[in-house]
N, C-alpha and C. Protein backbone atom coordinates (compact mmCIF):
# COMPACT_ATOMS: atom_id res chain seq x y z
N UNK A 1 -6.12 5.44 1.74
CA UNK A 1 -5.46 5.46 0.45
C UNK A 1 -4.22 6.33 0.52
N UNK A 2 -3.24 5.77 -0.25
CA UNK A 2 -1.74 6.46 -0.45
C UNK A 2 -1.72 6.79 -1.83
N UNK A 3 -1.52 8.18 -1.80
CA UNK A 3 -0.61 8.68 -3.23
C UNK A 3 0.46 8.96 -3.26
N UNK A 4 0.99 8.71 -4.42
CA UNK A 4 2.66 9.13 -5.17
C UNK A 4 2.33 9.63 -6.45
N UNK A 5 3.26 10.37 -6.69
CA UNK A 5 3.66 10.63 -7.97
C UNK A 5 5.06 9.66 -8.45
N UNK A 6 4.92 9.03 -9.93
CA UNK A 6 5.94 8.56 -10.16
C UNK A 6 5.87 9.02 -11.90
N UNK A 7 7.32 8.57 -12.63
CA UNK A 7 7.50 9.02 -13.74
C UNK A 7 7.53 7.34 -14.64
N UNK A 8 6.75 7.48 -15.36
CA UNK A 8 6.47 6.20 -15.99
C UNK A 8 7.44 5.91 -17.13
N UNK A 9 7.75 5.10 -17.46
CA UNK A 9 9.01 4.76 -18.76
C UNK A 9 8.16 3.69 -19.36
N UNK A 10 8.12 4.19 -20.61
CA UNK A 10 7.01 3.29 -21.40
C UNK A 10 7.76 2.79 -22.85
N UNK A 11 7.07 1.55 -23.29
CA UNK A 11 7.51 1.42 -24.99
C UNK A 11 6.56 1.13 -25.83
N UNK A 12 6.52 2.28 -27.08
CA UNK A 12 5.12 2.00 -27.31
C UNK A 12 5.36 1.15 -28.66
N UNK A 13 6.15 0.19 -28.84
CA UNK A 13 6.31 -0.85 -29.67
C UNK A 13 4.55 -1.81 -29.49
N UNK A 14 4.78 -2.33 -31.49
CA UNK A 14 3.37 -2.58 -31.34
C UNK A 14 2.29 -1.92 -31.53
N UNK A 15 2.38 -0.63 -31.04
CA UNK A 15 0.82 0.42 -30.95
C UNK A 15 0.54 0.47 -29.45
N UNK A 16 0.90 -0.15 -28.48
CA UNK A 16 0.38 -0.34 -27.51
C UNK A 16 1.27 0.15 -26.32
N UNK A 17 1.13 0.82 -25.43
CA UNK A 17 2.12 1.22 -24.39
C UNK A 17 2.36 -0.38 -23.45
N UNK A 18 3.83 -0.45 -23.54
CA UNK A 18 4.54 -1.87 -22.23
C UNK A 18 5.25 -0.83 -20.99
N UNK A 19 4.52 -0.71 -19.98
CA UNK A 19 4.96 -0.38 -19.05
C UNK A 19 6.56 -0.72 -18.65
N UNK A 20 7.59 -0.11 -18.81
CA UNK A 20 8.93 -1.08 -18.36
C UNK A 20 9.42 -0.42 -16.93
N UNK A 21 9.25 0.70 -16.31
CA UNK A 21 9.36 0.61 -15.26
C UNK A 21 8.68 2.19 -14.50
N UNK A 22 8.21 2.46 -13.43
CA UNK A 22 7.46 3.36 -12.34
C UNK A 22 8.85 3.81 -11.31
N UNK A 23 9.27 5.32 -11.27
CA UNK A 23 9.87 5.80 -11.12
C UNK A 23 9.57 6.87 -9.81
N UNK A 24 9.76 7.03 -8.61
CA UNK A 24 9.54 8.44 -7.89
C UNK A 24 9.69 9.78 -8.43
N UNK A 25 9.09 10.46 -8.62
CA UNK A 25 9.17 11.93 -9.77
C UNK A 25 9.91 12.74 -8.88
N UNK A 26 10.36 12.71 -7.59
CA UNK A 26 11.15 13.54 -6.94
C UNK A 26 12.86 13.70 -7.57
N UNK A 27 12.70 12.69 -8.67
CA UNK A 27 14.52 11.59 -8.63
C UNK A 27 14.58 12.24 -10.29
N UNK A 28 14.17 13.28 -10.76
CA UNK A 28 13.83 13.48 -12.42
C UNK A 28 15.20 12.32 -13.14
N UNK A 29 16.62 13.00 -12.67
CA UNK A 29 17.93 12.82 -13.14
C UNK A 29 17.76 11.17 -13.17
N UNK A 30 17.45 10.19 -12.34
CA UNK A 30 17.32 9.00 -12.53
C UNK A 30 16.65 8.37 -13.29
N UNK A 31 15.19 9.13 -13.65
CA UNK A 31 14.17 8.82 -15.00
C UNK A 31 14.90 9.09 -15.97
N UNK A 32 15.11 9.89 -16.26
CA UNK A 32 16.16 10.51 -17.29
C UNK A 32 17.10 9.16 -18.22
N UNK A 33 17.99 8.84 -16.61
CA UNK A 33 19.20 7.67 -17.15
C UNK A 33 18.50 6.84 -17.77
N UNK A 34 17.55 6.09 -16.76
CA UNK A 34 16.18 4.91 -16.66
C UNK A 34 16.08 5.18 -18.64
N UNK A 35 15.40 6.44 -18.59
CA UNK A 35 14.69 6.41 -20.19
C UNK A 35 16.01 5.74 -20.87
N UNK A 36 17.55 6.34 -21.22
CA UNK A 36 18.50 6.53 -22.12
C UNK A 36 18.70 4.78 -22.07
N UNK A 37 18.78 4.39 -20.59
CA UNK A 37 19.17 2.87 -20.55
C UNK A 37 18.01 2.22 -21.59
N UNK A 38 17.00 2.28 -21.39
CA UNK A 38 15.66 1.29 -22.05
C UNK A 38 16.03 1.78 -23.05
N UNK A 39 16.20 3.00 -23.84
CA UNK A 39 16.28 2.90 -25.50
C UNK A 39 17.56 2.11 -26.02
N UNK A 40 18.38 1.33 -25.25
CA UNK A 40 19.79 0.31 -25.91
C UNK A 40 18.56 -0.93 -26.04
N UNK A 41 17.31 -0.84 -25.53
CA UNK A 41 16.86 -2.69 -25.83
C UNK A 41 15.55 -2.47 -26.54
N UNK A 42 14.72 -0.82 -26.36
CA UNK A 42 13.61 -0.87 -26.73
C UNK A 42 13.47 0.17 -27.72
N UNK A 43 12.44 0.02 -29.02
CA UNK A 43 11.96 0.92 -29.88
C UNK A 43 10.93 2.09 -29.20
N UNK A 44 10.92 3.15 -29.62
CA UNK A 44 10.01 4.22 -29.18
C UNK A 44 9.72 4.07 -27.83
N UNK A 45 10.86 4.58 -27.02
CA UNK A 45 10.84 4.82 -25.72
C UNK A 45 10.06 5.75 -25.24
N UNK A 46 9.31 6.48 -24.04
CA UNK A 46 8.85 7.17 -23.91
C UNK A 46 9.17 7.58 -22.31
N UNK A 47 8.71 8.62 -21.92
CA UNK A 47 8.84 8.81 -20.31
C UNK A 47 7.67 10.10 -20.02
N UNK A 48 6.90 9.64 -19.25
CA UNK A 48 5.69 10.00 -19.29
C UNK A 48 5.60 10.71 -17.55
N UNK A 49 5.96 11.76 -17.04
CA UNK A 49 6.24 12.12 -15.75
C UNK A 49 4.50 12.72 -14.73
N UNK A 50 4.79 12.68 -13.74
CA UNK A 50 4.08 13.24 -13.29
C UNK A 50 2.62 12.57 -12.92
N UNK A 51 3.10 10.85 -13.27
CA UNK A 51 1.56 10.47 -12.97
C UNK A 51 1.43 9.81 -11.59
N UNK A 52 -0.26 10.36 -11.07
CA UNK A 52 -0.73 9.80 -9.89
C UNK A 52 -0.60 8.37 -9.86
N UNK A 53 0.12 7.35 -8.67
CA UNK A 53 -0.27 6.10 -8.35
C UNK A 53 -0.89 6.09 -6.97
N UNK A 54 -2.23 6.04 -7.13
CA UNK A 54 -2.75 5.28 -5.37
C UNK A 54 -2.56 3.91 -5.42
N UNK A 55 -2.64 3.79 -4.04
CA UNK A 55 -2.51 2.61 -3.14
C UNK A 55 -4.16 2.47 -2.48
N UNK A 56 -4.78 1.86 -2.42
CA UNK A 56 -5.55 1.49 -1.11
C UNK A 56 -5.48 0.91 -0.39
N UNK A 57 -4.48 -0.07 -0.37
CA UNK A 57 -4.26 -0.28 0.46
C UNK A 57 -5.28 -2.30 1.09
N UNK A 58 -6.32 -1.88 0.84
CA UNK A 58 -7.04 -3.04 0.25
C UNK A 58 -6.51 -5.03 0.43
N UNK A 59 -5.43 -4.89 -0.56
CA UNK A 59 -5.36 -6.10 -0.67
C UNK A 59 -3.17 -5.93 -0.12
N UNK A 60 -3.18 -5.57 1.12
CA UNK A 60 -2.02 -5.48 1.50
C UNK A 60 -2.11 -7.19 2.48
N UNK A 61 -0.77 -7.71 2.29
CA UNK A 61 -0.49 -8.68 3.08
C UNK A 61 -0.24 -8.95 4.40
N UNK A 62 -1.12 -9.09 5.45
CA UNK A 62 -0.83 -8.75 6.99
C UNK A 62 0.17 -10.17 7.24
């Protein structure tokens, strides 16, 4: 198994979080833009940093 940390950009239009894009948390300044860009198309933007993504790796394509 592989971990990352990435910074999540979310919209919680609806009630419901829409994932709009998974970010490397090393890059803050680029989440940052990422968030400012998504609020020109989306309501209640959010940016949610610091979360674990594993991999297992599992169902990789040989």
């Amino acid at each position: 198994m592989t971990h990352t940390t990435v910074d999540v950009i979310c919209s919680m239009e609806g009630g419901f979080p829409i994932i709009l894009e998974a970010i490397d948390s090393e890059n803050i300044q680029l989440s940052l833009d990422r968030q400012e860009y998504y609020k020109k198309y989306y309501k209640d933007v959010h940016l949610f940093g610091g979360i674990t993504l594993i991999k297992d790796g599992q169902n990789d394509d040989k």
